[in-house]
C-alpha atoms as a PDB file:
ATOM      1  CA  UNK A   1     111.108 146.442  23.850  1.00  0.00           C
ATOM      2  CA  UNK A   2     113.064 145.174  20.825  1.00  0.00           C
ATOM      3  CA  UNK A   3     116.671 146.095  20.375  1.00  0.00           C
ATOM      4  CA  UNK A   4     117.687 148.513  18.019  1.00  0.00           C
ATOM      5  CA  UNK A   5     119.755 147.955  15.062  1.00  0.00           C
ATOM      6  CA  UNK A   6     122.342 150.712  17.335  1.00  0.00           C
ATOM      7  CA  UNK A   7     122.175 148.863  20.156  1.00  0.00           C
ATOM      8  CA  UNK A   8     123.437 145.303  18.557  1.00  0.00           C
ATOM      9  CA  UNK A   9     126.200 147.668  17.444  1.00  0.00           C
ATOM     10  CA  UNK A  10     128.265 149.010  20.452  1.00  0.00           C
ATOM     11  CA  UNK A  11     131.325 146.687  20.784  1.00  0.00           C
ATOM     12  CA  UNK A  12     131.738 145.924  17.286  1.00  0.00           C
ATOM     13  CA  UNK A  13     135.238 146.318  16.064  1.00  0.00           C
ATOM     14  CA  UNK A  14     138.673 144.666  15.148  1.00  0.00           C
ATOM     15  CA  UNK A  15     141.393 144.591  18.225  1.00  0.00           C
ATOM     16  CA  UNK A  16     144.622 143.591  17.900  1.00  0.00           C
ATOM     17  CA  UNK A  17     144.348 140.043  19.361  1.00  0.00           C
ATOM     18  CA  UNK A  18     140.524 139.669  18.290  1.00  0.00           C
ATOM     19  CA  UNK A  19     137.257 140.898  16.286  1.00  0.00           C
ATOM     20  CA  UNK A  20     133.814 141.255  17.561  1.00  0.00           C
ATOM     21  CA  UNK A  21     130.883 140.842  15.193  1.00  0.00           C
ATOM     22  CA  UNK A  22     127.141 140.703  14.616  1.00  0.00           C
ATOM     23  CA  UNK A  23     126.391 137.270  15.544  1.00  0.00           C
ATOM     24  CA  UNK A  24     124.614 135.412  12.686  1.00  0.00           C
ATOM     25  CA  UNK A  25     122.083 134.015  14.059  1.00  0.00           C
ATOM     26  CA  UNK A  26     120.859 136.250  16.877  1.00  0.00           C
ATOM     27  CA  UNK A  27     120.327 140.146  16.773  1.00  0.00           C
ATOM     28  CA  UNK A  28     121.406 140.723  20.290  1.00  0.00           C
ATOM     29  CA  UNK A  29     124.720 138.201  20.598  1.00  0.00           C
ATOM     30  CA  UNK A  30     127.709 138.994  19.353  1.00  0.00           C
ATOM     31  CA  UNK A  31     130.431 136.125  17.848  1.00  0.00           C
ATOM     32  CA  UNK A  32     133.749 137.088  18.913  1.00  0.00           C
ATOM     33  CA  UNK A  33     136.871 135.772  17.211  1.00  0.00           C
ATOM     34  CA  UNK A  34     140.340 135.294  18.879  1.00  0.00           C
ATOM     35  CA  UNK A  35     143.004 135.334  17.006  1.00  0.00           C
ATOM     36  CA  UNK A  36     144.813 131.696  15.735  1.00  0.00           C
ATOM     37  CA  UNK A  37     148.080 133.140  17.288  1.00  0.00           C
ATOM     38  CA  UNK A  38     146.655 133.845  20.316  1.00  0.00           C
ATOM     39  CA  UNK A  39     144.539 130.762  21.004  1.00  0.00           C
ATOM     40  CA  UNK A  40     148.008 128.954  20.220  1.00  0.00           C
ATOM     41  CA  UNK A  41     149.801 130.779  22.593  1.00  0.00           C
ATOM     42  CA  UNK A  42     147.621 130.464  25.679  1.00  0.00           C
ATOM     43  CA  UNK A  43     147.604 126.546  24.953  1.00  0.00           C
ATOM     44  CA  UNK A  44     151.257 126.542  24.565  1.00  0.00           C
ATOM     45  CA  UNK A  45     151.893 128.191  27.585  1.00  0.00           C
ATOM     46  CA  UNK A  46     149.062 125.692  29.368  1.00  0.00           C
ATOM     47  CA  UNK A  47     149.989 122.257  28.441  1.00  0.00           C
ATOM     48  CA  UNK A  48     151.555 121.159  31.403  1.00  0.00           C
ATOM     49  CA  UNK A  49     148.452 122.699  33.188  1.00  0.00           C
ATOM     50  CA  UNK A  50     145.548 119.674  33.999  1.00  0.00           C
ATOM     51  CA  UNK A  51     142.312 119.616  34.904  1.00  0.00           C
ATOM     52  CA  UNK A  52     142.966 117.752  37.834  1.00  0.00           C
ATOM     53  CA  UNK A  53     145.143 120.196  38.944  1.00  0.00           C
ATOM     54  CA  UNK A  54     142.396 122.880  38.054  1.00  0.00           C
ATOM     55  CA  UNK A  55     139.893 120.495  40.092  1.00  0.00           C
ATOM     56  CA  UNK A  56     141.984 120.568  43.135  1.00  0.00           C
ATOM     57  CA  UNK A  57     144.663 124.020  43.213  1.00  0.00           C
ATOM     58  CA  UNK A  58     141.555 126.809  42.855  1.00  0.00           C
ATOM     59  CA  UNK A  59     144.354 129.116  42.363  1.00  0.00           C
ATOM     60  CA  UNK A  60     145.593 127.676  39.220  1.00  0.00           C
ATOM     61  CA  UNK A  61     142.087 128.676  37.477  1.00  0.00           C
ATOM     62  CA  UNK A  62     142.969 131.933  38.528  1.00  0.00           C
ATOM     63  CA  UNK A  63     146.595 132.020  37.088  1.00  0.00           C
ATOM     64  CA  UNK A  64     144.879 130.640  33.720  1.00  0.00           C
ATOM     65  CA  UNK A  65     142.804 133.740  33.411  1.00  0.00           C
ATOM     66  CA  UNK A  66     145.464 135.929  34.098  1.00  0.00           C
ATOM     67  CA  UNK A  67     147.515 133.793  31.491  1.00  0.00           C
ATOM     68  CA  UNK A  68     144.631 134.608  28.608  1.00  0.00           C
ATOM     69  CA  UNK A  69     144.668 138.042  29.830  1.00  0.00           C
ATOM     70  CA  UNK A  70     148.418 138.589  29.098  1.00  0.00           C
ATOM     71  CA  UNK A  71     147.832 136.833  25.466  1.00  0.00           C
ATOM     72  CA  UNK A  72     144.496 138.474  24.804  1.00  0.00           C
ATOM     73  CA  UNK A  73     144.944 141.394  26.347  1.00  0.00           C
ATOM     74  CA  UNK A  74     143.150 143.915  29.412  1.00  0.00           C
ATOM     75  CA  UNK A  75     141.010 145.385  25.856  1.00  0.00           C
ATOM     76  CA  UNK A  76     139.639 141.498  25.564  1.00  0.00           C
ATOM     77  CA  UNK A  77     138.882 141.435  29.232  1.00  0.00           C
ATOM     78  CA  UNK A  78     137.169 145.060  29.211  1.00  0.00           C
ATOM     79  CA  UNK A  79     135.043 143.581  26.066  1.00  0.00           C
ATOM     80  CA  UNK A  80     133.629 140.669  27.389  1.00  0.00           C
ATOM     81  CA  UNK A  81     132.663 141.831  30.978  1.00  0.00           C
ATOM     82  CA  UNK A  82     130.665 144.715  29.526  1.00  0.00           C
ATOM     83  CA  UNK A  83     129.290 142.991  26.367  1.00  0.00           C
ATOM     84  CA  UNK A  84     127.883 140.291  29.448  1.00  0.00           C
ATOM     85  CA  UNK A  85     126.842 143.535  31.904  1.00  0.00           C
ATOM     86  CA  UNK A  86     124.973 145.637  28.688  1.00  0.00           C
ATOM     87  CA  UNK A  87     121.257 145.219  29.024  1.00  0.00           C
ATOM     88  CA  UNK A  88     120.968 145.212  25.084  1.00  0.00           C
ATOM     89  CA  UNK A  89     123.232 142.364  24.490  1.00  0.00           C
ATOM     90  CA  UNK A  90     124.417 140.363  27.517  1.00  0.00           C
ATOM     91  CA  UNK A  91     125.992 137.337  25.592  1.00  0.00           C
ATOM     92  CA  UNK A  92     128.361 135.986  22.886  1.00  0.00           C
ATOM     93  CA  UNK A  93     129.979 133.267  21.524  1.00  0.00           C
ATOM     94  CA  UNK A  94     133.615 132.095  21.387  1.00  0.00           C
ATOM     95  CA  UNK A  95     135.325 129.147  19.789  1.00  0.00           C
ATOM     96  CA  UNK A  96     138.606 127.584  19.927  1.00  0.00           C
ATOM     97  CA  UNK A  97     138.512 127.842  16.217  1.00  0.00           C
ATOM     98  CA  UNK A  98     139.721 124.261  15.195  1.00  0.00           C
ATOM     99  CA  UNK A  99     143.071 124.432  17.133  1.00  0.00           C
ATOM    100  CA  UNK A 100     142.460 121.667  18.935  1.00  0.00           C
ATOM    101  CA  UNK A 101     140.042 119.071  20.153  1.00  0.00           C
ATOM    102  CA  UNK A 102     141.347 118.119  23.234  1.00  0.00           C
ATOM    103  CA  UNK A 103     139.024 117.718  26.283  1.00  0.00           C
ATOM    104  CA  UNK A 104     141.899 118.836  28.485  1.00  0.00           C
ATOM    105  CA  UNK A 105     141.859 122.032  26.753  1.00  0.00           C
ATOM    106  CA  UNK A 106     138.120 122.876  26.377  1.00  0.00           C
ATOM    107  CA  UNK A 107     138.278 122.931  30.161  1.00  0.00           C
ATOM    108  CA  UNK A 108     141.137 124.976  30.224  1.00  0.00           C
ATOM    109  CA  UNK A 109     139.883 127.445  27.992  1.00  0.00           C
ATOM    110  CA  UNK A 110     136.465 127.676  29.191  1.00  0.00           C
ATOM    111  CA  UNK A 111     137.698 128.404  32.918  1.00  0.00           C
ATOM    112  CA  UNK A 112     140.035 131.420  31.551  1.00  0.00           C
ATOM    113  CA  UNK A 113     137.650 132.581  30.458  1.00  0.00           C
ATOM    114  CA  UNK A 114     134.798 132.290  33.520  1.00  0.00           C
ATOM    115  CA  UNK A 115     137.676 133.822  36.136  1.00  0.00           C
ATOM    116  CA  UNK A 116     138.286 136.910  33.992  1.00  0.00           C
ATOM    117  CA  UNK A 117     134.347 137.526  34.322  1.00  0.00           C
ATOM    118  CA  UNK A 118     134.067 136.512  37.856  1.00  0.00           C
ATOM    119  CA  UNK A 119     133.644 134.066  40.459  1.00  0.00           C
ATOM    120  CA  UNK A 120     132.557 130.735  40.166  1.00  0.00           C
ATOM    121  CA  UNK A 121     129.772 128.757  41.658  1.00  0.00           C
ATOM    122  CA  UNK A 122     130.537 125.652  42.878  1.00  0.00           C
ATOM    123  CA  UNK A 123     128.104 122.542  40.929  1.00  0.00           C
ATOM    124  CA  UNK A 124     127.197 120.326  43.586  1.00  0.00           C
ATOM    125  CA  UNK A 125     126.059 118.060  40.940  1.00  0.00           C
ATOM    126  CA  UNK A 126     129.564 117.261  39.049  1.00  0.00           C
ATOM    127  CA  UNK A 127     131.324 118.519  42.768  1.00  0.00           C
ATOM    128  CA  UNK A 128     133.476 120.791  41.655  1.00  0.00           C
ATOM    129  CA  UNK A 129     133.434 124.118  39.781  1.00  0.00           C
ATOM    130  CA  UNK A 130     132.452 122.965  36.111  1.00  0.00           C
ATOM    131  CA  UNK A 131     130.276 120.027  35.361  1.00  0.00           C
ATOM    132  CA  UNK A 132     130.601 117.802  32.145  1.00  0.00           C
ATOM    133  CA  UNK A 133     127.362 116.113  31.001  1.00  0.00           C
ATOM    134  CA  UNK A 134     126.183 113.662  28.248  1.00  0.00           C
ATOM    135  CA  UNK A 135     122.710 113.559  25.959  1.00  0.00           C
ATOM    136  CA  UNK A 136     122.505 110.386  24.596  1.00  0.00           C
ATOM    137  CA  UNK A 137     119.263 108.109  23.197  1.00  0.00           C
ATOM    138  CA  UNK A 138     118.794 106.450  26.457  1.00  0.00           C
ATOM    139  CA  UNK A 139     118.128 108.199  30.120  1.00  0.00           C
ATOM    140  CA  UNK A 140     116.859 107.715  33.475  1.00  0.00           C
ATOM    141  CA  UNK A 141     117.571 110.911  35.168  1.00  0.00           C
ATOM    142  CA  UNK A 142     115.368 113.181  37.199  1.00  0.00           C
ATOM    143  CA  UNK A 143     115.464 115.892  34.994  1.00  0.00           C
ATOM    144  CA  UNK A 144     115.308 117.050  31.123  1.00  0.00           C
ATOM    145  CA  UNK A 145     119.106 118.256  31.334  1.00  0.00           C
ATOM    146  CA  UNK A 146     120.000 114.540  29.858  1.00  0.00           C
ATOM    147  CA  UNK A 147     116.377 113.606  28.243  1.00  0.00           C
ATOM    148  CA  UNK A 148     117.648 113.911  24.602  1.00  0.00           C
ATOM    149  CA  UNK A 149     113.870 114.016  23.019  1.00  0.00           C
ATOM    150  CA  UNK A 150     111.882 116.066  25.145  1.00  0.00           C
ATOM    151  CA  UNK A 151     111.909 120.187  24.661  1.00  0.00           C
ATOM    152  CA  UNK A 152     114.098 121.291  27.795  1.00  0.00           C
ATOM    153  CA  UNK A 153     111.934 124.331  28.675  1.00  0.00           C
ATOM    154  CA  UNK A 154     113.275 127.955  29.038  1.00  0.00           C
ATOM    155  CA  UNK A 155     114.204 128.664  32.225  1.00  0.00           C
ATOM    156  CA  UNK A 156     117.772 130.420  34.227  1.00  0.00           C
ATOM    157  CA  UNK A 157     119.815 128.690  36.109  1.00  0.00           C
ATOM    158  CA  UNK A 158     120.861 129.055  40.073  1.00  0.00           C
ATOM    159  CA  UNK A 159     117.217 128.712  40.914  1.00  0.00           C
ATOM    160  CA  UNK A 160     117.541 125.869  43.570  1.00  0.00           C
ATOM    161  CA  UNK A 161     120.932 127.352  45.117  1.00  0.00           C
ATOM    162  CA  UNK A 162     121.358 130.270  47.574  1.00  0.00           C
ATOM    163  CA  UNK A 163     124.203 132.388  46.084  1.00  0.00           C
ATOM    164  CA  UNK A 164     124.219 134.367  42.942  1.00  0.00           C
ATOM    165  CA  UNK A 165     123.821 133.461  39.840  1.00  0.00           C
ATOM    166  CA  UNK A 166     124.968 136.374  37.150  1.00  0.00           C
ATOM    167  CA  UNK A 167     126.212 134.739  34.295  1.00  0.00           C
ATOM    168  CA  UNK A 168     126.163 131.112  32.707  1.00  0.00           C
ATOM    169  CA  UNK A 169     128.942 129.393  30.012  1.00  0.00           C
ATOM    170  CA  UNK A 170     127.906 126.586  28.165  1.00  0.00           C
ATOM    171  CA  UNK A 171     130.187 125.029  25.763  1.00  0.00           C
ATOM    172  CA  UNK A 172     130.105 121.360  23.709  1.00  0.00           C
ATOM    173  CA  UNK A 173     132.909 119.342  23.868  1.00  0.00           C
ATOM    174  CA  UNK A 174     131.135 116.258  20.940  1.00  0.00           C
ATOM    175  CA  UNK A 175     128.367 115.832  18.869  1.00  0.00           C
ATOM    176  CA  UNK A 176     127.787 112.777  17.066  1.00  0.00           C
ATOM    177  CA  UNK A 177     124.840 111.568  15.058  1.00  0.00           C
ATOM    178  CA  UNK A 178     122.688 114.766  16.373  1.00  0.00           C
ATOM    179  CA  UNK A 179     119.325 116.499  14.613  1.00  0.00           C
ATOM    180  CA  UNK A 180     117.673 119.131  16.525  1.00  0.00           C
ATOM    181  CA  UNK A 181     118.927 119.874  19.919  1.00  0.00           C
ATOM    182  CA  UNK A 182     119.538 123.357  19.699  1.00  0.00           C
ATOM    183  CA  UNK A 183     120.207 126.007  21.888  1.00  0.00           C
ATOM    184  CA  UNK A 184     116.801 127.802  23.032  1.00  0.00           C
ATOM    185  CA  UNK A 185     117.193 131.602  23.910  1.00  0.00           C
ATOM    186  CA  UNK A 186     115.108 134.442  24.777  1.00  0.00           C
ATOM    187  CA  UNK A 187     115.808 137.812  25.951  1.00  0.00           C
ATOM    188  CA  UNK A 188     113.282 139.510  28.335  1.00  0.00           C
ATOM    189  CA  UNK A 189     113.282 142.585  26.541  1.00  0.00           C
ATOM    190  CA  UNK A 190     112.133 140.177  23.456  1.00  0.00           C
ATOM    191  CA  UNK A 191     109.417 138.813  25.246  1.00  0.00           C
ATOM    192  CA  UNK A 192     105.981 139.979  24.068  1.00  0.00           C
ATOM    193  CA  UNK A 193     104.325 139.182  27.007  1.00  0.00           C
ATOM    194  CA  UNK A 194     107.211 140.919  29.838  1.00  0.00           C
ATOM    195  CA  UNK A 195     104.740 143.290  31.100  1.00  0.00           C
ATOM    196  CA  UNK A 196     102.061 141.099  31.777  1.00  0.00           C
ATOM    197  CA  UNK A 197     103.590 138.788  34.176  1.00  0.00           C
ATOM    198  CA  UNK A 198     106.760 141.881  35.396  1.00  0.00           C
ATOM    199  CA  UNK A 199     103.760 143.031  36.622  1.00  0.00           C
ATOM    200  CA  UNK A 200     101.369 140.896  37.883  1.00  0.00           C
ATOM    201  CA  UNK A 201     100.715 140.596  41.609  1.00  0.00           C
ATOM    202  CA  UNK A 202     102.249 137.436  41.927  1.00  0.00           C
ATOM    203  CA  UNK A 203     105.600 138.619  40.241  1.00  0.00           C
ATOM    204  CA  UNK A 204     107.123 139.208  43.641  1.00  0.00           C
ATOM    205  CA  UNK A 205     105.443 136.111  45.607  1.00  0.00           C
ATOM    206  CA  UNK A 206     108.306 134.168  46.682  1.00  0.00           C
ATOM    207  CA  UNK A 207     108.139 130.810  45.465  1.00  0.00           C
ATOM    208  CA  UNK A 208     109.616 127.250  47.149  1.00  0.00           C
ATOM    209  CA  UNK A 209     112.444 125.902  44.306  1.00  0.00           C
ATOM    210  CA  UNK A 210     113.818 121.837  45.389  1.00  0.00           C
ATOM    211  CA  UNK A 211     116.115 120.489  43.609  1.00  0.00           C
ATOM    212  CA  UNK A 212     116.095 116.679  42.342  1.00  0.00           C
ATOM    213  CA  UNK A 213     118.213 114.416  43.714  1.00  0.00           C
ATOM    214  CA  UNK A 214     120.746 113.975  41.279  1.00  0.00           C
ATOM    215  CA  UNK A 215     121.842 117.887  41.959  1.00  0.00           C
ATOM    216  CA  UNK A 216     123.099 116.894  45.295  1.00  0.00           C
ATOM    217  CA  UNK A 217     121.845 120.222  46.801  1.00  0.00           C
ATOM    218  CA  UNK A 218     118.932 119.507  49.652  1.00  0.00           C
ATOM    219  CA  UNK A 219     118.427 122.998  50.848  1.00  0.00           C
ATOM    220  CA  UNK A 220     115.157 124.802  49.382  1.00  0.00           C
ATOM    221  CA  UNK A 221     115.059 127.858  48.586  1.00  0.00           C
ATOM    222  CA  UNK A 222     112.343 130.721  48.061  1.00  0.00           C
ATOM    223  CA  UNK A 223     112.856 132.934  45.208  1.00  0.00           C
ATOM    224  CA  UNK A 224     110.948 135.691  43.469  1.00  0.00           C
ATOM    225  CA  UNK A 225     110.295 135.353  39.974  1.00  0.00           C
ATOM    226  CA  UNK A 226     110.873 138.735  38.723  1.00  0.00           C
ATOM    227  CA  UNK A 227     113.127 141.543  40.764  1.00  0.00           C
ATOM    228  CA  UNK A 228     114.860 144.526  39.849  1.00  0.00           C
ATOM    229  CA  UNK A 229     118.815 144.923  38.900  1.00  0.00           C
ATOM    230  CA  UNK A 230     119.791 148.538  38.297  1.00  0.00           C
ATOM    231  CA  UNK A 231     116.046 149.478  36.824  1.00  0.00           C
ATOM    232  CA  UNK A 232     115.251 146.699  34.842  1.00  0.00           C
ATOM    233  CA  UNK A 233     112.791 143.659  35.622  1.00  0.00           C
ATOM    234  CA  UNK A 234     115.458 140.053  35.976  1.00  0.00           C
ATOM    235  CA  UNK A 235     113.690 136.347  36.232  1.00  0.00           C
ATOM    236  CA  UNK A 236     114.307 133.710  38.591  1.00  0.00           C
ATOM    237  CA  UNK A 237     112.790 130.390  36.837  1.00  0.00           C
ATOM    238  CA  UNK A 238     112.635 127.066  36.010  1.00  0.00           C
ATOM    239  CA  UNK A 239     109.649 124.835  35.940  1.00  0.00           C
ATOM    240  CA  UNK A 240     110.974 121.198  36.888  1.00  0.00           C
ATOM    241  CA  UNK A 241     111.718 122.527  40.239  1.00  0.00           C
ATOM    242  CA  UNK A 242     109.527 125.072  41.058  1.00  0.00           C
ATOM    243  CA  UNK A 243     106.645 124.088  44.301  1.00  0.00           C
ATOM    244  CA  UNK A 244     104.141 127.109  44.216  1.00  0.00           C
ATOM    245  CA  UNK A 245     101.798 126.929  47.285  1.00  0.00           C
ATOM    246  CA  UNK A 246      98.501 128.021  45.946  1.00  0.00           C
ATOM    247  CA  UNK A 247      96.538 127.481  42.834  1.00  0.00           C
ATOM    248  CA  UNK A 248      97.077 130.750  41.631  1.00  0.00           C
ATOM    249  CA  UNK A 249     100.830 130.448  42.160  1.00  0.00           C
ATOM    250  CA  UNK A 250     100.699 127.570  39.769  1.00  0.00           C
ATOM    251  CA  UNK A 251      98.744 128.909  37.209  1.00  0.00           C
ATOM    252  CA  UNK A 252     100.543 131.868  36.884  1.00  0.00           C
ATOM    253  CA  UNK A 253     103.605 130.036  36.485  1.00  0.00           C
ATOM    254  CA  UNK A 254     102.319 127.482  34.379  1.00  0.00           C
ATOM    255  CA  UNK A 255     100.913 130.409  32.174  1.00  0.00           C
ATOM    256  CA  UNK A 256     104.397 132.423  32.436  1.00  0.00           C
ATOM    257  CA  UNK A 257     106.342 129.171  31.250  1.00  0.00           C
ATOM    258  CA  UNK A 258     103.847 128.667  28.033  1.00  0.00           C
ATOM    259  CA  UNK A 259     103.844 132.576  27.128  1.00  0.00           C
ATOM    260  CA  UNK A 260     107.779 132.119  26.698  1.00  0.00           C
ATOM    261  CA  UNK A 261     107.765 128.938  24.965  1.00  0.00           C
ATOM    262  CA  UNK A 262     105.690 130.103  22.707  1.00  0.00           C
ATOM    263  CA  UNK A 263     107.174 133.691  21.807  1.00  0.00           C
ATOM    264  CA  UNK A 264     108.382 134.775  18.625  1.00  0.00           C
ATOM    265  CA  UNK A 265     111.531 136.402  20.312  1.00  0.00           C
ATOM    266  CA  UNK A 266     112.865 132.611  21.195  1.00  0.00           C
ATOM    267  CA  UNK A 267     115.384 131.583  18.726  1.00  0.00           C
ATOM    268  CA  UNK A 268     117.342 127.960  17.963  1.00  0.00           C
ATOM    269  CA  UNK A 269     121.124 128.974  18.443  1.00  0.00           C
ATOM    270  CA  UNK A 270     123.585 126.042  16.752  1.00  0.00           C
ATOM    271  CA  UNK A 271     126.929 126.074  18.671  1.00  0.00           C
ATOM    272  CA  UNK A 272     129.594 124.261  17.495  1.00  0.00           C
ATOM    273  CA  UNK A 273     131.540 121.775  18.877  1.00  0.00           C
ATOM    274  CA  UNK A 274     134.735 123.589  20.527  1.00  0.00           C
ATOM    275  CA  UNK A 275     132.497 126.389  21.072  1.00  0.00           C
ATOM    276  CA  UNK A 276     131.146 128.581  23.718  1.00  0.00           C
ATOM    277  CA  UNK A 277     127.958 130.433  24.448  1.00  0.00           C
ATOM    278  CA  UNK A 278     128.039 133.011  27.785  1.00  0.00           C
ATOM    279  CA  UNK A 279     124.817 134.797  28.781  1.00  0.00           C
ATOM    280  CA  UNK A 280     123.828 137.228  31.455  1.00  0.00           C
ATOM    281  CA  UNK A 281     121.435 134.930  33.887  1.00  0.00           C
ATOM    282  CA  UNK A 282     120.037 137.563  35.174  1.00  0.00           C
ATOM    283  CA  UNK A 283     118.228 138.720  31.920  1.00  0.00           C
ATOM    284  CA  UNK A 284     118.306 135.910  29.196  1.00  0.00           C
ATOM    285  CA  UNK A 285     116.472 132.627  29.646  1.00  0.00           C
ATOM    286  CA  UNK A 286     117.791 129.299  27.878  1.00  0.00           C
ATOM    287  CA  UNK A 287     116.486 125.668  26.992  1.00  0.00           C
ATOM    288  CA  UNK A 288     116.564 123.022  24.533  1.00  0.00           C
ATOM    289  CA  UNK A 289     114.850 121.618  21.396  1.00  0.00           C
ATOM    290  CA  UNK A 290     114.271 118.298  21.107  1.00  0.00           C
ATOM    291  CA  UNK A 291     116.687 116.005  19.271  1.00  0.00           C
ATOM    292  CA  UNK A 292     115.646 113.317  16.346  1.00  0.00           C
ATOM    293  CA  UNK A 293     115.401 110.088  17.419  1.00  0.00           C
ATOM    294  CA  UNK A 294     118.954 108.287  17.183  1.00  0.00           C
ATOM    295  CA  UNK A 295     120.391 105.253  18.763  1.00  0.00           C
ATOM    296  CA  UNK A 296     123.626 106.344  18.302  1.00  0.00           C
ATOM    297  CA  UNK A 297     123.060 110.252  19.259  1.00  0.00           C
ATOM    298  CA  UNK A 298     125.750 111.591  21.747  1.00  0.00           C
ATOM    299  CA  UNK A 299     126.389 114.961  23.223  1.00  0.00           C
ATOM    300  CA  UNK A 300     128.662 116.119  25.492  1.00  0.00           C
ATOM    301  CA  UNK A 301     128.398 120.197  27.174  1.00  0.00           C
ATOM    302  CA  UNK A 302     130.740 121.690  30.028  1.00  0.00           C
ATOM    303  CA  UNK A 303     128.729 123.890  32.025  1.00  0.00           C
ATOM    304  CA  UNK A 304     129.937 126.843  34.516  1.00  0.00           C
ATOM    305  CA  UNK A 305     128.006 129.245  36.063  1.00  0.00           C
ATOM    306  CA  UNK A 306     128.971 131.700  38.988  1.00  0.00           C
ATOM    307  CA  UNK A 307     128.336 136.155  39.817  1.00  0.00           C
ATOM    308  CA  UNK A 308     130.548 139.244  38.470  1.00  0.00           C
ATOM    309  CA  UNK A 309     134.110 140.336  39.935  1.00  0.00           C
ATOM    310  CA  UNK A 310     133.170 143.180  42.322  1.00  0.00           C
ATOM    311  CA  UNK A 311     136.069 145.159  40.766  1.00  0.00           C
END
């Protein structure tokens, strides 16, 4: 099912605080714009605030939402939740729109805006509640998160961990000397081949996830690879970490994985540097092109990831 030209169109509009457009580069994403005032204000009012403090007070992430609400406004709030909960969309992007570069601030920023969406997941990897990673020319990790020239295959996140997973920020902090290294998306509704493998009999087989050991989680977990969320088929996937038991298992994931990769629907998203992408987990899948080879490449992405308020 491809979205319709009315369904891209639902939230867009000028608020008093912000504007919410077409995004440019993706039919189903909307770019929303805060703003200069009100970015200004809710860094104003935050500059004594730290990360440190963020890291260790988990109330303090909470009185930074509220703090964006009260500059934004309850209308901002109401806009993002359902733009993230609306089948047709799910996601958007947000920037800090040049007014500043500081680290200290990305971080600030980005958790506002996580804690007016929901809880968040705790990254065992980083551990705390946000995790701060560089892609640079050289690696030796255990997983394609840091490998700078290899495609980092679609896949959701919160497959290795037992707790929700509803929702996932990205946002880049630096980016020097970089060529390639998109953002990878695809929405299931995009995906030519969702019926196929929604419904084949191994949809529902529950399959062993591990994590590496640089994720510092050592509890596998068995997870379905599609399920159902208010009518509508949702993945559970990623292919570095997945341990089918059976031969079919494998090639049906091994099929599933190639299928995506190769679909039409998947599109190279370029995010800017003080910007954020957000995406519904449950129903969008993400990755990574390859980079150009550079001995002086260097990227640096906050992560968070976590479920919905309840309320």
């Amino acid at each position: 099912m491809n979205v319709t030209q009315e369904g891209t169109k639902s939230f867009i509009g000028k608020y008093n605080t912000f504007e919410v457009k077409e995004h440019c580069h993706h039919q189903r994403l909307y770019s929303i714009e805060m703003n200069n005032e009100v970015i200004g204000a809710f860094l104003e009012e935050n500059q004594d605030v730290n990360t440190q403090q963020l890291e260790y007070v988990p109330y303090m992430r909470l009185v930074l939402a509220e703090r964006l609400q009260n500059v934004a406004g309850k209308t901002f709030v109401e806009k993002i939740r359902a733009i993230l909960h609306d089948r047709t969309s799910g996601g958007f992007t947000i920037g800090m729109q040049n007014q500043t570069t500081s680290d200290q601030d990305y971080v600030k920023f980005s958790t506002a805006l996580t804690h007016l969406v929901g809880g968040v997941n705790f990254d065992a990897m980083s551990n705390t509640y946000y995790a701060r990673f560089t892609v640079k020319d050289t690696d030796s990790s255990d997983s394609y998160l840091r490998q700078a020239y290899r495609l980092f295959t679609l896949h959701t996140d919160g497959t290795f961990v037992d707790e929700p997973t509803d929702w996932l920020l990205m946002m880049k902090f630096a980016e020097e000397n970089a060529v390639g290294g998109e953002s990878r998306l695809l929405h299931l509704d995009d995906w030519e081949d969702l019926g196929k493998f929604a419904n084949h009999p191994l949809a529902t087989c529950r399959i062993e996830y591990r994590a590496p050991s640089s994720k510092n989680v050592s509890q596998n977990v068995y997870n379905q690879t599609f399920y159902e969320q208010n009518g509508e088929p949702c993945i559970c996937f990623i292919d570095q970490f997945a341990y089918p038991a059976t031969l079919e298992q494998a090639a049906y994931l091994k099929d599933l994985s190639d299928s995506m990769e190769n679909s039409s629907a998947t599109i190279a998203l370029p995010l800017p540097v003080g910007d954020v992408v957000m995406i519904n987990n449950r129903f969008w899948l993400h990755g990574r092109a390859p980079f150009e080879k550079n001995s002086n490449l260097h990227r640096e992405l906050l992560r968070q990831r976590g479920y919905f308020a309840k309320v």
